[in-house]
C-alpha atoms as a PDB file:
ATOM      1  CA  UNK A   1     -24.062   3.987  21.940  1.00  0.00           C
ATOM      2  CA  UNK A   2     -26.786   5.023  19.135  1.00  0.00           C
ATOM      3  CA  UNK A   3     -28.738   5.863  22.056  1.00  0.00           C
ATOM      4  CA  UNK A   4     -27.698   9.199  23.106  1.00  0.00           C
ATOM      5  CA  UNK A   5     -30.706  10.705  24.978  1.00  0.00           C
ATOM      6  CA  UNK A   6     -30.439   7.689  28.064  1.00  0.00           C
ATOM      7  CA  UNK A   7     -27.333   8.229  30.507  1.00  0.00           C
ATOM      8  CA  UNK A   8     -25.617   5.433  31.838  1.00  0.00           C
ATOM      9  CA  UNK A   9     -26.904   3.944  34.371  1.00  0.00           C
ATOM     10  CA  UNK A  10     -24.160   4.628  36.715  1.00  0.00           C
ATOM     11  CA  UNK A  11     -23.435   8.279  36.300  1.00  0.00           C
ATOM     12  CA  UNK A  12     -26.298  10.847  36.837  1.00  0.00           C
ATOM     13  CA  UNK A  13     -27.935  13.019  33.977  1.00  0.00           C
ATOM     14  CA  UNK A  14     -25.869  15.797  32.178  1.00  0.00           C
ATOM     15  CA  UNK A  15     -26.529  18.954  33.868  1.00  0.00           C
ATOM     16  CA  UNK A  16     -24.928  22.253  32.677  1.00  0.00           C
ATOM     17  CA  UNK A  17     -24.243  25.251  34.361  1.00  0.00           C
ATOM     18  CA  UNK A  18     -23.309  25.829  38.097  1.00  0.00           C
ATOM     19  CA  UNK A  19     -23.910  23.487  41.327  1.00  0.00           C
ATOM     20  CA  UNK A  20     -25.625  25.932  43.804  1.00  0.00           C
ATOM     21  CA  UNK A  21     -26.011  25.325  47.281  1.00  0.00           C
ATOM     22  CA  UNK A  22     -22.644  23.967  48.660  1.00  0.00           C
ATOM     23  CA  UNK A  23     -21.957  25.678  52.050  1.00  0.00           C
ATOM     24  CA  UNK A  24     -18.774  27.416  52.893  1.00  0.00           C
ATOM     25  CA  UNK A  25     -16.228  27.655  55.590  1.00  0.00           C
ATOM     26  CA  UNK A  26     -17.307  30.776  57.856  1.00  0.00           C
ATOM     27  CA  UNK A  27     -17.756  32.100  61.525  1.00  0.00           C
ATOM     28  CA  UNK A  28     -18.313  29.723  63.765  1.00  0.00           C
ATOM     29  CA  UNK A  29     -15.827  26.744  61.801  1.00  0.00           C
ATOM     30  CA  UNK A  30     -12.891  25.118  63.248  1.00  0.00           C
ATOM     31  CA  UNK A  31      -8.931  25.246  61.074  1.00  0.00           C
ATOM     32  CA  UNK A  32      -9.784  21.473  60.985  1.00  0.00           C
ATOM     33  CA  UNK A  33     -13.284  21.149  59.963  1.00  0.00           C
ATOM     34  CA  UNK A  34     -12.642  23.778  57.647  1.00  0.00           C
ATOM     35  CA  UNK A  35      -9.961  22.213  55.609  1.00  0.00           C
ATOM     36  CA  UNK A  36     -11.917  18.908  56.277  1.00  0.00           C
ATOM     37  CA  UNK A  37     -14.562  20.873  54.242  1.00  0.00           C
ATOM     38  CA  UNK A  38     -12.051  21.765  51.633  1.00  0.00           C
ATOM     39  CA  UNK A  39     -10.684  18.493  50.900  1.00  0.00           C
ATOM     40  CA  UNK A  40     -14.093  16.934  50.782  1.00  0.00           C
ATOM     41  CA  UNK A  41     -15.053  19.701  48.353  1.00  0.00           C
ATOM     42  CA  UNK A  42     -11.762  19.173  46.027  1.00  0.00           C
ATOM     43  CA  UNK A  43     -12.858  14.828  46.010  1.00  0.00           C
ATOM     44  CA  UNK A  44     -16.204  15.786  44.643  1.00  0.00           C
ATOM     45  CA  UNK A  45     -15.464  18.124  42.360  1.00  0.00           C
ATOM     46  CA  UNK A  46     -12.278  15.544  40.828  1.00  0.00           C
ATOM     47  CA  UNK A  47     -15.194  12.633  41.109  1.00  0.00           C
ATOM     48  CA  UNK A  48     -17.451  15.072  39.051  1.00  0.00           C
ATOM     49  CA  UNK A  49     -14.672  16.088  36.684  1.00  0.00           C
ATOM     50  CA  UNK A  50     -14.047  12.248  35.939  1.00  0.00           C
ATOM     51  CA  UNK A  51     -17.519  11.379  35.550  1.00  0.00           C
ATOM     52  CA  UNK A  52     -17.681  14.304  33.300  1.00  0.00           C
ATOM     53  CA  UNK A  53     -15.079  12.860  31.548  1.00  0.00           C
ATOM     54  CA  UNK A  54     -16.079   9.543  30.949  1.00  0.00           C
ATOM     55  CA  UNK A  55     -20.089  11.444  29.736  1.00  0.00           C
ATOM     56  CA  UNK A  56     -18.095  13.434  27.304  1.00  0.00           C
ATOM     57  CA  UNK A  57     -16.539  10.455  25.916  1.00  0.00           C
ATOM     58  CA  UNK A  58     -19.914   8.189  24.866  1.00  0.00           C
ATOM     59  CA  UNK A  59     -21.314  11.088  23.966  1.00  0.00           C
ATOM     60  CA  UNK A  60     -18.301  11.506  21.118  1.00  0.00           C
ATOM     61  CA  UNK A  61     -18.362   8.361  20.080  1.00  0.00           C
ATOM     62  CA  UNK A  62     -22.360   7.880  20.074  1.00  0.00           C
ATOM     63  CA  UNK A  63     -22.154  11.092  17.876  1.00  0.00           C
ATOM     64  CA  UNK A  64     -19.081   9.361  15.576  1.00  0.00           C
ATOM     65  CA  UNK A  65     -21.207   5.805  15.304  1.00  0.00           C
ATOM     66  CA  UNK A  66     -24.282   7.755  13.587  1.00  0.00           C
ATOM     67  CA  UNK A  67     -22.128  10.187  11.829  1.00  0.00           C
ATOM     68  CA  UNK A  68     -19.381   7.768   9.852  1.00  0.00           C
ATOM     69  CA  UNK A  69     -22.082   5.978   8.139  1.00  0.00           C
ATOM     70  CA  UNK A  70     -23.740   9.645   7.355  1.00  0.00           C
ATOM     71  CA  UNK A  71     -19.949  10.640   5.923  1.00  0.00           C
ATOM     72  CA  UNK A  72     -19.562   7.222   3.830  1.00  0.00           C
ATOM     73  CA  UNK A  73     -23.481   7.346   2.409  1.00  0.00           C
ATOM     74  CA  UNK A  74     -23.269  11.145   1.264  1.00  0.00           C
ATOM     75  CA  UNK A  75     -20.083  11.790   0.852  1.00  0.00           C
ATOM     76  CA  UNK A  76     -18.262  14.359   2.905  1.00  0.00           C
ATOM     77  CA  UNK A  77     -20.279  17.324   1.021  1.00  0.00           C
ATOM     78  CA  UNK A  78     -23.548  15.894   1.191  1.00  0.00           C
ATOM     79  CA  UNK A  79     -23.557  14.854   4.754  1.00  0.00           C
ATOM     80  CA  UNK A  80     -25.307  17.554   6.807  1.00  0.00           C
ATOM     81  CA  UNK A  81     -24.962  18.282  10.817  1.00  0.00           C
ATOM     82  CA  UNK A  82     -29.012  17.849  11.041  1.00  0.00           C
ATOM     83  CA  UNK A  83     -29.172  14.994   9.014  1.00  0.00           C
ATOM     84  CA  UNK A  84     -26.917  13.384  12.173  1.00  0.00           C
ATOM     85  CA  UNK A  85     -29.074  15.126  14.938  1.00  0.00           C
ATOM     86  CA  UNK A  86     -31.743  13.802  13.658  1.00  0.00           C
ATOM     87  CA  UNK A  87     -30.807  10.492  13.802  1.00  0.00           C
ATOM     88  CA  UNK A  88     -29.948  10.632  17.117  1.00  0.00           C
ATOM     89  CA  UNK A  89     -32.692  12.887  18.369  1.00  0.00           C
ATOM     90  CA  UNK A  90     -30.764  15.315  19.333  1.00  0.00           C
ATOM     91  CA  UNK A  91     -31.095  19.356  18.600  1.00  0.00           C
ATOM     92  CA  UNK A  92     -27.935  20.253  15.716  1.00  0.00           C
ATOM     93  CA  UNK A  93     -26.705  22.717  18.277  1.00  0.00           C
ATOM     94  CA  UNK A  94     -25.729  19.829  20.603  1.00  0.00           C
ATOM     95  CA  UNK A  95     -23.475  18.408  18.178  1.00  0.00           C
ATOM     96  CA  UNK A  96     -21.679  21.612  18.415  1.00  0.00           C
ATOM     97  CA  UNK A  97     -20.967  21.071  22.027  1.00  0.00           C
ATOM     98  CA  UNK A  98     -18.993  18.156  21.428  1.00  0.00           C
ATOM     99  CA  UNK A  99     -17.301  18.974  17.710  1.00  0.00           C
ATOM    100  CA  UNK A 100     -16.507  22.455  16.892  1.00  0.00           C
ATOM    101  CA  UNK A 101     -17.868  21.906  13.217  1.00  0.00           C
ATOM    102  CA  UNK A 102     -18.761  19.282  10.540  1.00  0.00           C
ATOM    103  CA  UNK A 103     -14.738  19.363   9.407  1.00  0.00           C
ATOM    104  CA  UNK A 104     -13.419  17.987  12.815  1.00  0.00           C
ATOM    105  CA  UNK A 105     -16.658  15.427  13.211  1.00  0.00           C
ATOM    106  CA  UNK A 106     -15.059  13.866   9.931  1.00  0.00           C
ATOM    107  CA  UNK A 107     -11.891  13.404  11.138  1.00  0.00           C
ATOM    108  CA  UNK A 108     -13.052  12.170  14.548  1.00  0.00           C
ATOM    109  CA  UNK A 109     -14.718  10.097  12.107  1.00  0.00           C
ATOM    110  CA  UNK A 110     -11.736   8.833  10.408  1.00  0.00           C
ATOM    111  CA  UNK A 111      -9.460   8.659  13.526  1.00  0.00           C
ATOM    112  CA  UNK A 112     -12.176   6.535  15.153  1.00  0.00           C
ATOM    113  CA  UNK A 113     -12.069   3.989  12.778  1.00  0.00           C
ATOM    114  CA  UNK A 114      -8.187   3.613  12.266  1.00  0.00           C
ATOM    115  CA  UNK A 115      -8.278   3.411  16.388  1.00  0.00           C
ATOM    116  CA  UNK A 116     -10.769   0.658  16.190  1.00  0.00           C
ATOM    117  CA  UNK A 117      -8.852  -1.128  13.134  1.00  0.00           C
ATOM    118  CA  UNK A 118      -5.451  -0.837  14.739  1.00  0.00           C
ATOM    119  CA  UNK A 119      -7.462  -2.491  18.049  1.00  0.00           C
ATOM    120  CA  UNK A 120      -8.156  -5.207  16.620  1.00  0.00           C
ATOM    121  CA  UNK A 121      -4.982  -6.169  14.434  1.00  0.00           C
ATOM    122  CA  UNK A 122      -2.693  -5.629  17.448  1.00  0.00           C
ATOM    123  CA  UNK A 123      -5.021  -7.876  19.522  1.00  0.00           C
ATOM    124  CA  UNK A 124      -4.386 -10.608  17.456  1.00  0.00           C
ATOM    125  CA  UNK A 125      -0.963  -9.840  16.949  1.00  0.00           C
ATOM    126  CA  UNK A 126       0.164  -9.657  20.222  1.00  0.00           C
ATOM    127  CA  UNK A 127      -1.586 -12.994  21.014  1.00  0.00           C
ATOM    128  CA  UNK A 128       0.653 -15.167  22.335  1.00  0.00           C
ATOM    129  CA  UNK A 129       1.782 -18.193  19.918  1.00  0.00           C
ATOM    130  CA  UNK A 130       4.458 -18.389  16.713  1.00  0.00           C
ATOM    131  CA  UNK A 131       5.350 -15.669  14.680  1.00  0.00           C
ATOM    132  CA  UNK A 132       4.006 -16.299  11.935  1.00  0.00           C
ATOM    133  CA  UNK A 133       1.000 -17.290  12.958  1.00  0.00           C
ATOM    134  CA  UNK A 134       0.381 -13.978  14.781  1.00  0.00           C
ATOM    135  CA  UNK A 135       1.226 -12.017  11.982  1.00  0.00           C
ATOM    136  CA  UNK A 136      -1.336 -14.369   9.900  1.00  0.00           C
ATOM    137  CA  UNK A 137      -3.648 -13.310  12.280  1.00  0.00           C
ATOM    138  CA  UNK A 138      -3.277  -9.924  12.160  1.00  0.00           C
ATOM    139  CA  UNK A 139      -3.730 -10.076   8.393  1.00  0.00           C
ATOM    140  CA  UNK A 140      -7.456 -12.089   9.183  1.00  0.00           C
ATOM    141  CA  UNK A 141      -8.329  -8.987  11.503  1.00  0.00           C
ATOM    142  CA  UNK A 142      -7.308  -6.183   9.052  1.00  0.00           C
ATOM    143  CA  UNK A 143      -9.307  -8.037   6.313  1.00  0.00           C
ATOM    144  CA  UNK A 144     -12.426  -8.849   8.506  1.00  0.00           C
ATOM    145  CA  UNK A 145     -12.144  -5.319  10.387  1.00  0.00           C
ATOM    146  CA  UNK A 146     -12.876  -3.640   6.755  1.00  0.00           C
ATOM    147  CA  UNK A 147     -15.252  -6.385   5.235  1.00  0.00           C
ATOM    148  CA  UNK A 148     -17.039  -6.069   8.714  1.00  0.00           C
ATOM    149  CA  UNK A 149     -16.962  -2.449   8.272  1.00  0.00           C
ATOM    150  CA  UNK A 150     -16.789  -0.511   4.839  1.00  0.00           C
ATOM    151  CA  UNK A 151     -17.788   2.822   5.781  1.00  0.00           C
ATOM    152  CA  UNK A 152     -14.617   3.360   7.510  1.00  0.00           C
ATOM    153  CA  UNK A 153     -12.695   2.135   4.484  1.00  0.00           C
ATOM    154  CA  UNK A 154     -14.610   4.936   2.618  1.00  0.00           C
ATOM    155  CA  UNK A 155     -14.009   7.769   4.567  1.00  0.00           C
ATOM    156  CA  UNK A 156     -10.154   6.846   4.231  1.00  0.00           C
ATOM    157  CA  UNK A 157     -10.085   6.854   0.612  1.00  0.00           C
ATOM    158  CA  UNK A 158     -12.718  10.812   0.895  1.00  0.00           C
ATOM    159  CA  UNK A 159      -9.907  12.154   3.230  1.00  0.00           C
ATOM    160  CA  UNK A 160      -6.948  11.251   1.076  1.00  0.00           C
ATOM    161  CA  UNK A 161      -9.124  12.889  -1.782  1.00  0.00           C
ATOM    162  CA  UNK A 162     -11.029  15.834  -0.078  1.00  0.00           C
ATOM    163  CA  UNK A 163      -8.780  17.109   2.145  1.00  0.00           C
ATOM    164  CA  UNK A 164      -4.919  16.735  -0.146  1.00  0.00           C
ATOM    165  CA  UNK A 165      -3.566  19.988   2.290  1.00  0.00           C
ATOM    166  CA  UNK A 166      -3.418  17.693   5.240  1.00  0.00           C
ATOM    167  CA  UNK A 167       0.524  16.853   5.757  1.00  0.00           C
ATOM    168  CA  UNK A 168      -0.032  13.260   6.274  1.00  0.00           C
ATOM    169  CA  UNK A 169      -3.318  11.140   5.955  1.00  0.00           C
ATOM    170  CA  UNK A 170      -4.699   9.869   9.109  1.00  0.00           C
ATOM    171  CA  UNK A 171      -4.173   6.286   7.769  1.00  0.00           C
ATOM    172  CA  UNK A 172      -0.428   6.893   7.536  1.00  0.00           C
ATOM    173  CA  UNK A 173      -0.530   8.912  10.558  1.00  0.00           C
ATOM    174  CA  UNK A 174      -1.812   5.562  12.617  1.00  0.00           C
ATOM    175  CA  UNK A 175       0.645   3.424  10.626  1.00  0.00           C
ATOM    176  CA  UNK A 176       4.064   5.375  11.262  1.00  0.00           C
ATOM    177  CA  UNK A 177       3.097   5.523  14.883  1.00  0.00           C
ATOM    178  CA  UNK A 178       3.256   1.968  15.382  1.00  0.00           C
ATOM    179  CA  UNK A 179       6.142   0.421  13.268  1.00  0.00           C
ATOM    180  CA  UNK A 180       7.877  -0.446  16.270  1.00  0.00           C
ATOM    181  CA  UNK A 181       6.360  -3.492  17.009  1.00  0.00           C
ATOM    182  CA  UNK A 182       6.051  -4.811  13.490  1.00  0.00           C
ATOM    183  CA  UNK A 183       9.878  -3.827  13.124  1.00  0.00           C
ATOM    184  CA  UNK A 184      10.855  -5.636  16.645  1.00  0.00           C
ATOM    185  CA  UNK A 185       8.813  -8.842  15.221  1.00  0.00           C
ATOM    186  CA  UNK A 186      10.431  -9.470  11.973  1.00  0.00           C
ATOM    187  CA  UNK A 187      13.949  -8.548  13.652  1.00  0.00           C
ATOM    188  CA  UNK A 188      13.498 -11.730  15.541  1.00  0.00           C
ATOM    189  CA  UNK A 189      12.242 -13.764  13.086  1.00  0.00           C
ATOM    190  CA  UNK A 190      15.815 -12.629  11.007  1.00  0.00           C
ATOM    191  CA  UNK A 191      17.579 -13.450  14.410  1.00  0.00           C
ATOM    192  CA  UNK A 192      16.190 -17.050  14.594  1.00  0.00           C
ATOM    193  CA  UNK A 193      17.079 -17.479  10.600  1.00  0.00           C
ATOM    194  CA  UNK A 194      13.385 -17.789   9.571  1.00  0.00           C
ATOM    195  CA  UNK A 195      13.292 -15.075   7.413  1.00  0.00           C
ATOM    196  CA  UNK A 196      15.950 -13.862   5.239  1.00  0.00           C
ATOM    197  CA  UNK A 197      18.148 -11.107   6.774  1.00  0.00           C
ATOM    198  CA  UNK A 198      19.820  -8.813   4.083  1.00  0.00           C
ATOM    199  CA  UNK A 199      15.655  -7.677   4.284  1.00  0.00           C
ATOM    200  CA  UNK A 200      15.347  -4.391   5.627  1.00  0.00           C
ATOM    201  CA  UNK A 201      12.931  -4.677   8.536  1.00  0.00           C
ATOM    202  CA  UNK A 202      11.783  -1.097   8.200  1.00  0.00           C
ATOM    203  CA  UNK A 203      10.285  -2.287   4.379  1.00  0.00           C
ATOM    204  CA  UNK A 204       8.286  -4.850   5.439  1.00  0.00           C
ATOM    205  CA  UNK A 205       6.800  -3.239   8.293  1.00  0.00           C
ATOM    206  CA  UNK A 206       5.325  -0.925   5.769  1.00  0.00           C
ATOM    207  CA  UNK A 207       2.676  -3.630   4.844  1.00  0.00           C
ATOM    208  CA  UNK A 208       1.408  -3.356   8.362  1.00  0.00           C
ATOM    209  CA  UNK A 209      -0.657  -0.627  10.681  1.00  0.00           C
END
């Protein structure tokens, strides 16, 4: 994704602005092939908005994978918009197409990296296999996911610290979110009498994202 100035190879370049050229319905044009026209018109322009879509996408996230490291390195202060269109070759005033400032390319930051942690703990929880042993697992991935990458881990403790007028820390945010599962997994490990079950299932489901 670091490579932000090559499309993919299925989707053409990124053009902005207005598609000229497309002929309209006039004299001389059936009801029929008129509305034919229409509804070929509206599938392009939904394939376009999907492809779009997609373009905008990478180009978030290839933006996020240069910038998180940035964030973690220098520190939320330090870290400067050109420093991150640099690395990626990019003019600054393209980052500001995709993030309306350095504030919300921090938390995209942030939320990028609890949606990649939670990705991989679930996977292994939701394996297939006992209990325990998928909560084990899950354990293994939370542990690897942050030994395998510490610059998220940082940018969790700067937005707990920088930014103390936030309502709830992304972290939390993430964890709160998903109890559900955790809570439905340790209720049937109390209904099979393998765990004790005067233990509120809510409390240990804390320990988990």
């Amino acid at each position: 994704t670091g490579n932000f100035n090559s499309a993919p190879a299925t989707t053409p370049p990124i053009r902005f602005g207005i598609a000229w050229g497309e002929a309209s319905p006039g004299f001389g044009v059936s009801a029929d092939q008129a509305d034919g026209g229409r509804l070929s018109r509206m599938e392009n322009v939904e394939t376009r908005t999907a492809v779009s879509t997609e373009r905008r996408r990478q180009r978030r996230r290839a933006i996020v994978d240069v910038a998180a490291p940035i964030f973690a390195d220098a520190g939320y202060d330090g870290a400067e918009m050109d420093r991150v269109a640099a690395q990626l070759g990019v003019a600054k005033g393209t980052l500001y197409l995709y993030f309306a400032g350095k504030q919300d390319l921090f938390f995209a930051c942030v939320d990028e990296g609890m949606r990649r942690m939670q990705e991989a703990v679930h996977a292994a929880r939701d394996q297939p296999g006992d209990p325990f042993e998928r909560i084990s697992a899950a354990v293994r991935a939370y542990l690897t996911f942050f030994d395998e990458h510490p610059h998220f881990v940082e940018l969790f403790i700067q937005e707990r610290a920088i930014f103390r007028d936030r309502k709830k820390p992304t972290y939390f945010e993430y964890r709160d979110a998903n109890r559900g599962a955790w809570r439905d997994l340790y209720a049937g490990l109390q209904t099979q009498g393998r765990i004790r079950a005067d233990l509120p299932v809510e409390q240990i489901g804390r320990a988990h994202v």
